[in-house]
N, C-alpha and C. Protein backbone atom coordinates (compact mmCIF):
# COMPACT_ATOMS: atom_id res chain seq x y z
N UNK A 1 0.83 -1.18 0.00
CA UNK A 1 0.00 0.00 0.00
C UNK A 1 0.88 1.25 0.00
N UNK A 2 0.59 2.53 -0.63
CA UNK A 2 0.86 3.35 -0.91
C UNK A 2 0.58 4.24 0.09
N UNK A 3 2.08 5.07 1.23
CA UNK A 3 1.54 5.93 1.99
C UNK A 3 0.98 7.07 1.67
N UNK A 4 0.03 7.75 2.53
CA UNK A 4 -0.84 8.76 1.79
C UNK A 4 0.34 9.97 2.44
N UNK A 5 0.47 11.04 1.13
CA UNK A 5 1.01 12.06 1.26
C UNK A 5 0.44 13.54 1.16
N UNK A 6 -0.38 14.24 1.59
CA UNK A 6 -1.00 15.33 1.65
C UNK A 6 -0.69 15.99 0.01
N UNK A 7 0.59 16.41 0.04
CA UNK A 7 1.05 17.44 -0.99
C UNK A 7 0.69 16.59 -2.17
N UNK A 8 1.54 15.35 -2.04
CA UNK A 8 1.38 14.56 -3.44
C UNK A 8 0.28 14.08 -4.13
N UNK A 9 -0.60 14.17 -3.14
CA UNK A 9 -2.31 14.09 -3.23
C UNK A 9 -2.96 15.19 -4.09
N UNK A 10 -2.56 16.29 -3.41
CA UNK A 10 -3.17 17.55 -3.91
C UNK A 10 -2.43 17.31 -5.29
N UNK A 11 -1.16 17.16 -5.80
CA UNK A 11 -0.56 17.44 -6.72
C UNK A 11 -1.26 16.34 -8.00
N UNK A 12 -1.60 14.58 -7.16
CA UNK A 12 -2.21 13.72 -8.52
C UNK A 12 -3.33 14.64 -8.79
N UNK A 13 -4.28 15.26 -8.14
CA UNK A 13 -5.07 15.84 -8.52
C UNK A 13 -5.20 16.97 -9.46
N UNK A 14 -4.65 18.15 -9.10
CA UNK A 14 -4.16 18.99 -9.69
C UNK A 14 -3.42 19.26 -11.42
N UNK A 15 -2.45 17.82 -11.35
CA UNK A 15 -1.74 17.54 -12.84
C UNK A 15 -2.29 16.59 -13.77
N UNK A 16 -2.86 16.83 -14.50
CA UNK A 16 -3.43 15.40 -15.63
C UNK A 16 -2.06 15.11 -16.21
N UNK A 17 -2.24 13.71 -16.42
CA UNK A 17 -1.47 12.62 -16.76
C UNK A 17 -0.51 12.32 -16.18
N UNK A 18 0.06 12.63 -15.01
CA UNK A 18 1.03 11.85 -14.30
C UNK A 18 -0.32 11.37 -12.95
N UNK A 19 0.41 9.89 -12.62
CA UNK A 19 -0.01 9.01 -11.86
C UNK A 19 0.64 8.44 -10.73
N UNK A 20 0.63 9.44 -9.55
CA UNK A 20 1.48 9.09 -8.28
C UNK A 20 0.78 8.03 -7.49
N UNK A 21 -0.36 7.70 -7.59
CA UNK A 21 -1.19 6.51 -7.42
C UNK A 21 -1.68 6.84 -6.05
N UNK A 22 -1.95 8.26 -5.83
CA UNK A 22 -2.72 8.76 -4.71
C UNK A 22 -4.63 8.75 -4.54
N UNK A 23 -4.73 9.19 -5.72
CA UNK A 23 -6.36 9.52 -5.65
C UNK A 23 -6.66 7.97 -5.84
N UNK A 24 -5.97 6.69 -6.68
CA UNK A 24 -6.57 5.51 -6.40
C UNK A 24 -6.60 4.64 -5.41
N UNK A 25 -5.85 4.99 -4.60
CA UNK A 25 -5.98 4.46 -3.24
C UNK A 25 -6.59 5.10 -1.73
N UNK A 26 -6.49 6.65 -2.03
CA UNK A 26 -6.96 7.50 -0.94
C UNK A 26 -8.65 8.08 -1.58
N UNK A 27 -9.47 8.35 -0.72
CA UNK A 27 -10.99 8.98 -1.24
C UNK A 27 -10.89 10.04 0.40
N UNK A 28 -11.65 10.79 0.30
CA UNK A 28 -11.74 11.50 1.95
C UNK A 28 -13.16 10.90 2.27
N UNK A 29 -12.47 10.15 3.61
CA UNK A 29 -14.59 9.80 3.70
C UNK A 29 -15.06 10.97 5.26
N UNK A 30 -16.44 11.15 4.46
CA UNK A 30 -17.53 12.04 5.35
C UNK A 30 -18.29 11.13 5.80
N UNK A 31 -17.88 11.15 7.54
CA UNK A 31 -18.72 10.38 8.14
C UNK A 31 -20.77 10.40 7.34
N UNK A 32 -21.70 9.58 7.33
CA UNK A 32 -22.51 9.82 7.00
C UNK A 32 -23.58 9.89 8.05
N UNK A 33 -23.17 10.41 9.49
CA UNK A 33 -24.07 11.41 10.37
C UNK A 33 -23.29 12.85 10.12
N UNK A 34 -22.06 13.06 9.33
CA UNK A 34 -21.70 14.12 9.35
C UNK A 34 -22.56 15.29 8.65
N UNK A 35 -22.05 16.47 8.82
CA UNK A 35 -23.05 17.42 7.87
C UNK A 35 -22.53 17.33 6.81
N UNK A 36 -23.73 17.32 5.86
CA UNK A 36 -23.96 17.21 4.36
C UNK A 36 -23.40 18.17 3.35
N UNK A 37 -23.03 19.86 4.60
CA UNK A 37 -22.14 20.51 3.81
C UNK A 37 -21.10 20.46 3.47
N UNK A 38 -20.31 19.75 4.36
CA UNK A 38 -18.72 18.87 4.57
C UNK A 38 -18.72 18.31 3.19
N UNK A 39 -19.21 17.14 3.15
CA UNK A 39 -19.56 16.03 1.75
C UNK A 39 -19.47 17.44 0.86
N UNK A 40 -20.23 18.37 0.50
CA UNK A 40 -20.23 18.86 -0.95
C UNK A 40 -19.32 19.89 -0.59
N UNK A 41 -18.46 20.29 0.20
CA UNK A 41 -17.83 21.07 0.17
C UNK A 41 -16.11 20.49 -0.27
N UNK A 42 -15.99 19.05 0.25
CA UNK A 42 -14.95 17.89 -0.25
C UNK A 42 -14.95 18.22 -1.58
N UNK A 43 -16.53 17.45 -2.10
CA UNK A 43 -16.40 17.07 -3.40
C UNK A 43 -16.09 17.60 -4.16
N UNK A 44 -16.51 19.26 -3.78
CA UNK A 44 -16.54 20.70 -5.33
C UNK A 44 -15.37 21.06 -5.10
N UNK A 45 -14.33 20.68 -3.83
CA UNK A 45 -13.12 20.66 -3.38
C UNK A 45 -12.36 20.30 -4.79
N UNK A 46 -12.32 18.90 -4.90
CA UNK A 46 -11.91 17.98 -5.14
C UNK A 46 -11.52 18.33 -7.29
N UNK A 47 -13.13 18.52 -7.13
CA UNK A 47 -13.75 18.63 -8.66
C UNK A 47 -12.68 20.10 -9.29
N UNK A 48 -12.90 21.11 -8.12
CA UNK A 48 -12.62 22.50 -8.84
C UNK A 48 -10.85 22.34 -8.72
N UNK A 49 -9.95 21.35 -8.18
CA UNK A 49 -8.73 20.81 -8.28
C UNK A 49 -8.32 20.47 -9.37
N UNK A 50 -9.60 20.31 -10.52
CA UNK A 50 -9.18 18.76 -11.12
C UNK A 50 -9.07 19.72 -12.49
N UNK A 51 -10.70 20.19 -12.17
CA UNK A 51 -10.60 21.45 -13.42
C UNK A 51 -9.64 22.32 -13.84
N UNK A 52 -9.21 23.09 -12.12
CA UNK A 52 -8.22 24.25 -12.28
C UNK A 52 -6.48 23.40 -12.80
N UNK A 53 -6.31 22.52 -12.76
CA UNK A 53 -4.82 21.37 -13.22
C UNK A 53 -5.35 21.10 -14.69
N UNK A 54 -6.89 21.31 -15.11
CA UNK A 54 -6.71 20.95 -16.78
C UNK A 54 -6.59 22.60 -17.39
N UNK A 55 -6.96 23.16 -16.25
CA UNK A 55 -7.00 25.06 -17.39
C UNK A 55 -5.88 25.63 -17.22
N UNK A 56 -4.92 25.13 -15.81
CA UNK A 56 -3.54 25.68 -15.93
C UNK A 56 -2.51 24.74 -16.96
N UNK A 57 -2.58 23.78 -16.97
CA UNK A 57 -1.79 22.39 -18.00
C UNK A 57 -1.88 23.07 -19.33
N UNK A 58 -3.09 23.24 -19.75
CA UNK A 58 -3.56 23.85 -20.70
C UNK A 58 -2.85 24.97 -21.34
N UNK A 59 -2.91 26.07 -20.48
CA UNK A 59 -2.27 27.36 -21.01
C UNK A 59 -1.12 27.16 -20.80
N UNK A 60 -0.33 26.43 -20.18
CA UNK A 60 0.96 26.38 -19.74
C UNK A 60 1.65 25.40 -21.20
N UNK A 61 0.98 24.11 -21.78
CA UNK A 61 1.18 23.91 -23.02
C UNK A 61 1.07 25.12 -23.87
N UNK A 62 -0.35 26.03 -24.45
CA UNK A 62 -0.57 26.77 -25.59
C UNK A 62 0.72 27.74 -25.41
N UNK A 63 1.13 28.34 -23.55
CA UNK A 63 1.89 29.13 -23.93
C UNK A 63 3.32 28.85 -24.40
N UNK A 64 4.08 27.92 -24.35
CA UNK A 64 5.09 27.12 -24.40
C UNK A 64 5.28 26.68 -25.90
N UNK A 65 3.99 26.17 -26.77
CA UNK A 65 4.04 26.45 -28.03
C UNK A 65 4.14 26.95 -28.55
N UNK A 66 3.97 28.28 -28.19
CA UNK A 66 4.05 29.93 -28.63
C UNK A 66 2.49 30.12 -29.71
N UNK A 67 1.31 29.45 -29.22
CA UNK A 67 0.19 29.73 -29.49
C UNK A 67 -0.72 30.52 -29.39
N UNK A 68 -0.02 31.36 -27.83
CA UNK A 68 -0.30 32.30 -27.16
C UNK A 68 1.10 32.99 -27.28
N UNK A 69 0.45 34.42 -27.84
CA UNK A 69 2.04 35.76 -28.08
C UNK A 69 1.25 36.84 -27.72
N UNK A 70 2.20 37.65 -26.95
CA UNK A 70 1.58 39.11 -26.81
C UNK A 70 2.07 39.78 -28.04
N UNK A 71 1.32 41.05 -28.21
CA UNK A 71 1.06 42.00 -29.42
C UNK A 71 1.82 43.13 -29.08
């Protein structure tokens, strides 16, 4: 088993296509007497991680291609 590492966690999340083999072994569990805001506050956590690592990857390729030039 794979120890869980905070940073490196945030980071499988964050970077598409590298695979530190964090998010497949770790999930955060919300107790389920816990509050229900916890749970969606994880999840959109989790989600808006995943998004913001494909829109920075993203520009960080276009700009590197030189697809993106200032005028």
């Amino acid at each position: 088993m794979v120890p869980f590492h905070p940073l490196a966690y945030s980071t499988d999340l964050l970077v598409p296509g590298i695979d530190l083999q964090q998010k497949a072994f770790f999930e955060p569990i919300v107790p389920a007497e816990g509050p229900r805001g916890l749970a969606r506050f994880v999840s959109g956590w989790i989600r808006a991680q995943v998004a913001l690592g494909w829109v920075l990857t993203t520009l960080g390729f276009t700009g590197l291609s030189g697809l993106i030039k200032r005028d």
